[in-house]
PDB file of N, CA and C in Angstrom:
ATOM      1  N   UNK A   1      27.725 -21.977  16.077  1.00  0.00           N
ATOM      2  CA  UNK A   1      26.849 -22.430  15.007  1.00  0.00           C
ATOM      3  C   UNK A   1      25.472 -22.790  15.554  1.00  0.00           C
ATOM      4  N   UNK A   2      25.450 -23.216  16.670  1.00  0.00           N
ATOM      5  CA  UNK A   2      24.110 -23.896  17.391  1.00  0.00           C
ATOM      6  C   UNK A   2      23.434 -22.175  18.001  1.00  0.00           C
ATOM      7  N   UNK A   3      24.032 -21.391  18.188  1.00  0.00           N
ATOM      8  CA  UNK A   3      23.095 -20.144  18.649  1.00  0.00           C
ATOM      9  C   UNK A   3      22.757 -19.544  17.157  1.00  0.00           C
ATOM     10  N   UNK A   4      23.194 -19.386  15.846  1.00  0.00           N
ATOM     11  CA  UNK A   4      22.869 -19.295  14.942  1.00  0.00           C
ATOM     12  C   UNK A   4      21.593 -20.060  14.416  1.00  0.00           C
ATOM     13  N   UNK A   5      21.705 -21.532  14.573  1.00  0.00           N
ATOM     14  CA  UNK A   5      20.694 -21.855  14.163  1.00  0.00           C
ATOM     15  C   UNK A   5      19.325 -22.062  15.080  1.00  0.00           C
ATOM     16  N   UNK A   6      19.682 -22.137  16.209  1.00  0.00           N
ATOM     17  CA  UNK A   6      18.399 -21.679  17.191  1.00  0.00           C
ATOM     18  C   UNK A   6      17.688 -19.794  16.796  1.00  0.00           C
ATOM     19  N   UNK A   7      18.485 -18.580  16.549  1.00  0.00           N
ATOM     20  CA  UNK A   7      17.740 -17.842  15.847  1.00  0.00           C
ATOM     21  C   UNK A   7      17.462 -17.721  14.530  1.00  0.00           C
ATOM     22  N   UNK A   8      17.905 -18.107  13.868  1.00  0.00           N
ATOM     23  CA  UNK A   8      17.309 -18.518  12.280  1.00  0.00           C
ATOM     24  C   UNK A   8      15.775 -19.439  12.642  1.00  0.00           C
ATOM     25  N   UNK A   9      15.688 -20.406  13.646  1.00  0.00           N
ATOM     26  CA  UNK A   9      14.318 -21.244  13.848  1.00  0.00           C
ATOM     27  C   UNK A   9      13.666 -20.124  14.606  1.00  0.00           C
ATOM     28  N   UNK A  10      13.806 -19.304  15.565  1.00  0.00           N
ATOM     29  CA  UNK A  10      13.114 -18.386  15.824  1.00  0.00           C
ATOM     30  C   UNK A  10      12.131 -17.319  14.827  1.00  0.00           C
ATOM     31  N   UNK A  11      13.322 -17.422  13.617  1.00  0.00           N
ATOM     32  CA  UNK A  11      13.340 -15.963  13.060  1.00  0.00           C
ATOM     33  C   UNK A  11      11.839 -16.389  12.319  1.00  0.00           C
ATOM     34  N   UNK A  12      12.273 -18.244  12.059  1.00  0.00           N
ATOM     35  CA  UNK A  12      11.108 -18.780  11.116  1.00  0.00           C
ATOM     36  C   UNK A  12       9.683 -18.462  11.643  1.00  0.00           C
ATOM     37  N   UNK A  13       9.955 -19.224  13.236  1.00  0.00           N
ATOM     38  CA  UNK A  13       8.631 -19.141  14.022  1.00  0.00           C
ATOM     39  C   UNK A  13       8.287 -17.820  13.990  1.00  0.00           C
ATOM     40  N   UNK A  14       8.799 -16.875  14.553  1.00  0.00           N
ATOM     41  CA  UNK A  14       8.232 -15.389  14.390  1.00  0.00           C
ATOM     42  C   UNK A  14       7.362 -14.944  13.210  1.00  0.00           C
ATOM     43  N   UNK A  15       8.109 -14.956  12.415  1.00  0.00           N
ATOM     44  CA  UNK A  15       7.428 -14.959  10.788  1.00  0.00           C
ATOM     45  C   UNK A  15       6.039 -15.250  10.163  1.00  0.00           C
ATOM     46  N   UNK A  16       6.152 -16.566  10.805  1.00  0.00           N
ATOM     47  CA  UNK A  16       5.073 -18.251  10.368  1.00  0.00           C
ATOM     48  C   UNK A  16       4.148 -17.666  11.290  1.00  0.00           C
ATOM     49  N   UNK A  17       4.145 -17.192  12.514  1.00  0.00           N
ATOM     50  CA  UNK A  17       2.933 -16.807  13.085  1.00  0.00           C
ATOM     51  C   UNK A  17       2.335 -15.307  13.010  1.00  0.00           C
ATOM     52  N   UNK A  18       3.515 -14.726  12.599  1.00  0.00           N
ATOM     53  CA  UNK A  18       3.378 -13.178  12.074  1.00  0.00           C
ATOM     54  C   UNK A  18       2.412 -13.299  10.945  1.00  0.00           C
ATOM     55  N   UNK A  19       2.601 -13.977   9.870  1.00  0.00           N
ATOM     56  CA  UNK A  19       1.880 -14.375   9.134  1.00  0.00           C
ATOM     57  C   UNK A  19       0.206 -14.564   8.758  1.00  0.00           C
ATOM     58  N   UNK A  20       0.628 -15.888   9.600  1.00  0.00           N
ATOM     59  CA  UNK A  20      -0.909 -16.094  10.264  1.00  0.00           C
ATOM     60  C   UNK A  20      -2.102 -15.103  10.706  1.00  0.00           C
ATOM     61  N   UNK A  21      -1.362 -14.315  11.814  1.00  0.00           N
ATOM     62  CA  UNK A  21      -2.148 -13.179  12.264  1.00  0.00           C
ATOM     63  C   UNK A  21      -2.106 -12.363  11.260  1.00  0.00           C
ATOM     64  N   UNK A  22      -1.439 -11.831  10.968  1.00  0.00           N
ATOM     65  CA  UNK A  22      -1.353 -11.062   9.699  1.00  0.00           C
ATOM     66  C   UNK A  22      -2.408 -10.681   8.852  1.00  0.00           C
ATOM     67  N   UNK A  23      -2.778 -12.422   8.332  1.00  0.00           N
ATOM     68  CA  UNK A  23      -3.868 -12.616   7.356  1.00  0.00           C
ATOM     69  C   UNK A  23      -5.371 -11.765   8.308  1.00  0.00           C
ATOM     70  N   UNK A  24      -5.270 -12.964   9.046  1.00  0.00           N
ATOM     71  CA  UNK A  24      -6.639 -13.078  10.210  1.00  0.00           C
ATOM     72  C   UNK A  24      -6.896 -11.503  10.381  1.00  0.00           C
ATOM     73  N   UNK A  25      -5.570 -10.755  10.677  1.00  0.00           N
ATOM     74  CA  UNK A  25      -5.881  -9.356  11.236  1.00  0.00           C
ATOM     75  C   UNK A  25      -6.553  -8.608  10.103  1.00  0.00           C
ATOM     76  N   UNK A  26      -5.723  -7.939   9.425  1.00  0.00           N
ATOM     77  CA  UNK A  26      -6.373  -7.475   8.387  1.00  0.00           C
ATOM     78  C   UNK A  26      -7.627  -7.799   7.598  1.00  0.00           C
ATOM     79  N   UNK A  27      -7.839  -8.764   7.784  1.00  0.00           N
ATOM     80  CA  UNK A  27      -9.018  -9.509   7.350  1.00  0.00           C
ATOM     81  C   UNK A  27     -10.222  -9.440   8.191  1.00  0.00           C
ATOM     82  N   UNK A  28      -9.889  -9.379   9.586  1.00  0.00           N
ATOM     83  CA  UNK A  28     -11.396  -9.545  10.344  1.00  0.00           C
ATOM     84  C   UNK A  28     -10.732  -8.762  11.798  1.00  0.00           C
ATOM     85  N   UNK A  29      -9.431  -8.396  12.196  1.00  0.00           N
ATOM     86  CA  UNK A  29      -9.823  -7.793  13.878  1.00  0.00           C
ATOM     87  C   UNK A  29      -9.122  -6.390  13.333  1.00  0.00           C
ATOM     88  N   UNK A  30      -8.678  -5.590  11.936  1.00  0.00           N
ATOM     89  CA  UNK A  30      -8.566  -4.520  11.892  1.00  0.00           C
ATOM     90  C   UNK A  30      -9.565  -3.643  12.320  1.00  0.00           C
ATOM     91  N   UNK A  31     -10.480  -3.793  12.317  1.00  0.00           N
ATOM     92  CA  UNK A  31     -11.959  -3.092  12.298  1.00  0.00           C
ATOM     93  C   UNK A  31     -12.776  -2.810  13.095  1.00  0.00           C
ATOM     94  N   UNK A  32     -12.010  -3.817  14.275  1.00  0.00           N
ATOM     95  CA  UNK A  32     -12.219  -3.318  15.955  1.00  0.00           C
ATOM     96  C   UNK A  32     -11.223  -2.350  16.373  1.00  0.00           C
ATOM     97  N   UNK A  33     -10.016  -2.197  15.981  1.00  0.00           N
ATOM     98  CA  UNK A  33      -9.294  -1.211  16.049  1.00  0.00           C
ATOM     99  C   UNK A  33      -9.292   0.066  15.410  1.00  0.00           C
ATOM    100  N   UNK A  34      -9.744   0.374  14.077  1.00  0.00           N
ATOM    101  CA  UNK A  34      -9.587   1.177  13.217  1.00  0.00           C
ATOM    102  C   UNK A  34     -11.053   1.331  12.599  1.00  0.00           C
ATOM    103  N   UNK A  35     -11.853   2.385  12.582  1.00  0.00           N
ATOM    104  CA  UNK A  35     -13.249   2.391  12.446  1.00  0.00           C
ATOM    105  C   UNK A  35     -12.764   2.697  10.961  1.00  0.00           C
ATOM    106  N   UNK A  36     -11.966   2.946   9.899  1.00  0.00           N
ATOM    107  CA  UNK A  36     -11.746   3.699   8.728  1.00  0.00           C
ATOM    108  C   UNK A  36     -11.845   2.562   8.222  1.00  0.00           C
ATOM    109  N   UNK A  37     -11.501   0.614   8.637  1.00  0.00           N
ATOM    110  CA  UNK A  37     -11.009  -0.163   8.091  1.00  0.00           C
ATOM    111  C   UNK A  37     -12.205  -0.620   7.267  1.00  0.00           C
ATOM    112  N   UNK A  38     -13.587  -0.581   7.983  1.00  0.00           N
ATOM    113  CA  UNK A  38     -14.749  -0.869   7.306  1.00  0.00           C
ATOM    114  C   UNK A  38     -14.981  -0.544   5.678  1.00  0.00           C
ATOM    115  N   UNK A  39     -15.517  -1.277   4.968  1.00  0.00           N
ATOM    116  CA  UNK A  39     -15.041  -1.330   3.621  1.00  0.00           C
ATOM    117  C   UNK A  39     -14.005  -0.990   2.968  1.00  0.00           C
ATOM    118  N   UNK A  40     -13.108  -1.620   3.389  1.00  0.00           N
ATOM    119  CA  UNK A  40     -11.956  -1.639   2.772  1.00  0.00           C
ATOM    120  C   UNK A  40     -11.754  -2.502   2.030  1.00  0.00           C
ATOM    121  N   UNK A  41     -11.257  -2.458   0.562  1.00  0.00           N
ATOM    122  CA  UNK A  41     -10.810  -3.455  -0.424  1.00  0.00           C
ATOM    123  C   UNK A  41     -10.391  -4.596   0.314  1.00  0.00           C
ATOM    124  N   UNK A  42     -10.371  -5.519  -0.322  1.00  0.00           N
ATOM    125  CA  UNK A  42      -8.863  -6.680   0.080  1.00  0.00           C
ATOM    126  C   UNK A  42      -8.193  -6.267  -0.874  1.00  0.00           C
ATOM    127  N   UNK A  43      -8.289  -5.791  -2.003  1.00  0.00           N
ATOM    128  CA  UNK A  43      -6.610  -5.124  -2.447  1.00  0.00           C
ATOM    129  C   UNK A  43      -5.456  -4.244  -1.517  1.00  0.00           C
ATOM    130  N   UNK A  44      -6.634  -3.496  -0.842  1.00  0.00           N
ATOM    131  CA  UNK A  44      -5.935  -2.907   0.267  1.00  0.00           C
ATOM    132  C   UNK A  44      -5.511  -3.789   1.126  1.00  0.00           C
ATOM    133  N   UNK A  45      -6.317  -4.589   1.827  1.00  0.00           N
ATOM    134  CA  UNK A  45      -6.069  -5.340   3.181  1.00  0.00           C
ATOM    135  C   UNK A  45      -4.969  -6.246   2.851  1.00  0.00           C
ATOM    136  N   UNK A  46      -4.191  -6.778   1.853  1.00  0.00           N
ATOM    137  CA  UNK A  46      -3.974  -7.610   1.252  1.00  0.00           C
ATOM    138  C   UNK A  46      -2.130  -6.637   0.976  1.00  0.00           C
ATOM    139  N   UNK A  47      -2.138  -5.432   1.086  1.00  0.00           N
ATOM    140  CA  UNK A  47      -1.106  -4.640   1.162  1.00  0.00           C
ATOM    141  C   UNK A  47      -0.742  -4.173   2.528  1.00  0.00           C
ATOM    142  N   UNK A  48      -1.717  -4.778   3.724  1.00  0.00           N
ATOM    143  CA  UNK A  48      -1.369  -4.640   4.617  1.00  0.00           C
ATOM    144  C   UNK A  48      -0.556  -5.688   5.586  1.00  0.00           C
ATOM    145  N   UNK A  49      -0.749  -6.565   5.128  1.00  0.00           N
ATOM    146  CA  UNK A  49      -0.297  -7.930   5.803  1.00  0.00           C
ATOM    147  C   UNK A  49       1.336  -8.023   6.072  1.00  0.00           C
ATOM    148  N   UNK A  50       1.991  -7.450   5.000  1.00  0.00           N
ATOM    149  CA  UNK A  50       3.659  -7.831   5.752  1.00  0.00           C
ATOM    150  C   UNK A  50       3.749  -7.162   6.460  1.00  0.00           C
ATOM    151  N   UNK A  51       3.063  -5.801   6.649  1.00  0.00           N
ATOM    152  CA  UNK A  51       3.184  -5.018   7.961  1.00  0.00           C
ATOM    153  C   UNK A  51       2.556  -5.354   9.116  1.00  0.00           C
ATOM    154  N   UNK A  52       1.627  -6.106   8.684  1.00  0.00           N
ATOM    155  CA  UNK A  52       1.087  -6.146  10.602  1.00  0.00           C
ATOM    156  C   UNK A  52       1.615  -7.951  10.548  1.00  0.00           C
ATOM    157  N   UNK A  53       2.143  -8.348   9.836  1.00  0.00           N
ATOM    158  CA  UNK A  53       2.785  -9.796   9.851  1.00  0.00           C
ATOM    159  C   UNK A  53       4.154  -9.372  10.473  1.00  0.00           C
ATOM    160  N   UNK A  54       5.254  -8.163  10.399  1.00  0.00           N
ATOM    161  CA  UNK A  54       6.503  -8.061  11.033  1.00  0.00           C
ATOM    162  C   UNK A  54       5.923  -7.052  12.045  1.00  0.00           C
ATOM    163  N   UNK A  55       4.742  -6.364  12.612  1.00  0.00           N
ATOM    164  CA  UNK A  55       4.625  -5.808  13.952  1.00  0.00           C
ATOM    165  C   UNK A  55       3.672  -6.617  14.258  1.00  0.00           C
ATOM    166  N   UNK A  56       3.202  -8.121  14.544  1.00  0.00           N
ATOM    167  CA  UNK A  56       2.011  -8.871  14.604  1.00  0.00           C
ATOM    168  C   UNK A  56       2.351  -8.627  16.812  1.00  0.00           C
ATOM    169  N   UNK A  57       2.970  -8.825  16.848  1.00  0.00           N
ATOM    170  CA  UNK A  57       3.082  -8.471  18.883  1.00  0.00           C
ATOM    171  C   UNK A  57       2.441  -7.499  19.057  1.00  0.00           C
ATOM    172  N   UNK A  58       2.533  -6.077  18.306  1.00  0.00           N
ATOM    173  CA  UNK A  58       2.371  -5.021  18.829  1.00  0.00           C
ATOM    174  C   UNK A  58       0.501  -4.873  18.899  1.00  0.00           C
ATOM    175  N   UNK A  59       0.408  -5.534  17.697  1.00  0.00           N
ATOM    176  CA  UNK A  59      -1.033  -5.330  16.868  1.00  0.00           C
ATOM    177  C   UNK A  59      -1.744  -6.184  17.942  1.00  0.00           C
ATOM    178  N   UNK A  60      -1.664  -7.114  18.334  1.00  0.00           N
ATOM    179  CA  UNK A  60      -2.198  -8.070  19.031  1.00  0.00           C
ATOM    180  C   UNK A  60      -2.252  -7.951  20.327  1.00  0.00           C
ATOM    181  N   UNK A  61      -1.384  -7.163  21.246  1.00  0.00           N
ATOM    182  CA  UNK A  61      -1.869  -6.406  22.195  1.00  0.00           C
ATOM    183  C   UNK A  61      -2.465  -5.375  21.820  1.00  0.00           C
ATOM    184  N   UNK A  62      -2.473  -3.994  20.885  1.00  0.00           N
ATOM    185  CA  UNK A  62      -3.387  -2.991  20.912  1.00  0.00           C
ATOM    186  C   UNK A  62      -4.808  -4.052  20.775  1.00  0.00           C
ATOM    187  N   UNK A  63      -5.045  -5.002  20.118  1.00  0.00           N
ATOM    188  CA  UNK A  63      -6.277  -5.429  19.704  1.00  0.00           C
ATOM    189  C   UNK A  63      -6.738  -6.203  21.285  1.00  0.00           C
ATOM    190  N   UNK A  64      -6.293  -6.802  21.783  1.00  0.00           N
ATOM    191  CA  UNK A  64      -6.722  -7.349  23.032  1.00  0.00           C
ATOM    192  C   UNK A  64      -6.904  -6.263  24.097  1.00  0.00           C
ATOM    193  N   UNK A  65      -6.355  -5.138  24.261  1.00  0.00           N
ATOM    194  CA  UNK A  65      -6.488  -3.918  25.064  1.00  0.00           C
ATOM    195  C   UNK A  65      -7.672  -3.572  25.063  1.00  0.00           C
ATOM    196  N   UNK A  66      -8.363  -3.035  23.161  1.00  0.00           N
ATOM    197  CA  UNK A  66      -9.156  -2.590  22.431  1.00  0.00           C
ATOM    198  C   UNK A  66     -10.526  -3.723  22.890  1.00  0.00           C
ATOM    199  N   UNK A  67     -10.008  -4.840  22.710  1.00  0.00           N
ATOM    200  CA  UNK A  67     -11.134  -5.772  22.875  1.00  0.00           C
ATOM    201  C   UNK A  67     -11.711  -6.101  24.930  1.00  0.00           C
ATOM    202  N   UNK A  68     -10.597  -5.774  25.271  1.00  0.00           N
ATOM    203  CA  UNK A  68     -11.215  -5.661  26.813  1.00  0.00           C
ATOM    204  C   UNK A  68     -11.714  -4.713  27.873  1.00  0.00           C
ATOM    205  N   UNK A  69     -11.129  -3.344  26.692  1.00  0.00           N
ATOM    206  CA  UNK A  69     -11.772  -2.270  27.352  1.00  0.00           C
ATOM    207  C   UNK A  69     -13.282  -2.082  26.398  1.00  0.00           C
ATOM    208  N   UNK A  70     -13.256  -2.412  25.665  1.00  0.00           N
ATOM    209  CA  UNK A  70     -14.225  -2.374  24.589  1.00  0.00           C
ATOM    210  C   UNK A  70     -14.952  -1.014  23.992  1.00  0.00           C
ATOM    211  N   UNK A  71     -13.665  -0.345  24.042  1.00  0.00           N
ATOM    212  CA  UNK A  71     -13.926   1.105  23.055  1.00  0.00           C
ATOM    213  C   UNK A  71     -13.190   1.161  22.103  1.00  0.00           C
TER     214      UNK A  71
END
């Protein structure tokens, strides 16, 4: 029961910060990654968020890669 509820609090934390970035990403560091993202709705950006909220790891290294090689 105790390894159950240690990943259920994981699953939360994952989520809760998936989230977070999520917003932030789509909102302001898509656009260092993706030159297409520039004027993009927030209706759109706003359909993007559970996706880069459940791949927020992946996104966040391509974006720090992106941001230190700076191309």
């Amino acid at each position: 029961m105790y390894y159950l509820q240690m990943l259920l609090y994981f699953l939360y934390a994952y989520l809760g910060l998936g989230l977070i970035f999520g917003f932030w990403f789509v909102f302001r560091g898509a656009e260092k990654i993706d030159q297409n993202m520039h004027g993009a709705s927030w209706q759109t950006r706003l359909l993007l968020v559970p996706a880069s909220a459940a791949l927020w790891l992946l996104l966040l290294n391509k974006y720090l890669k992106q941001k230190r090689h700076g191309s």
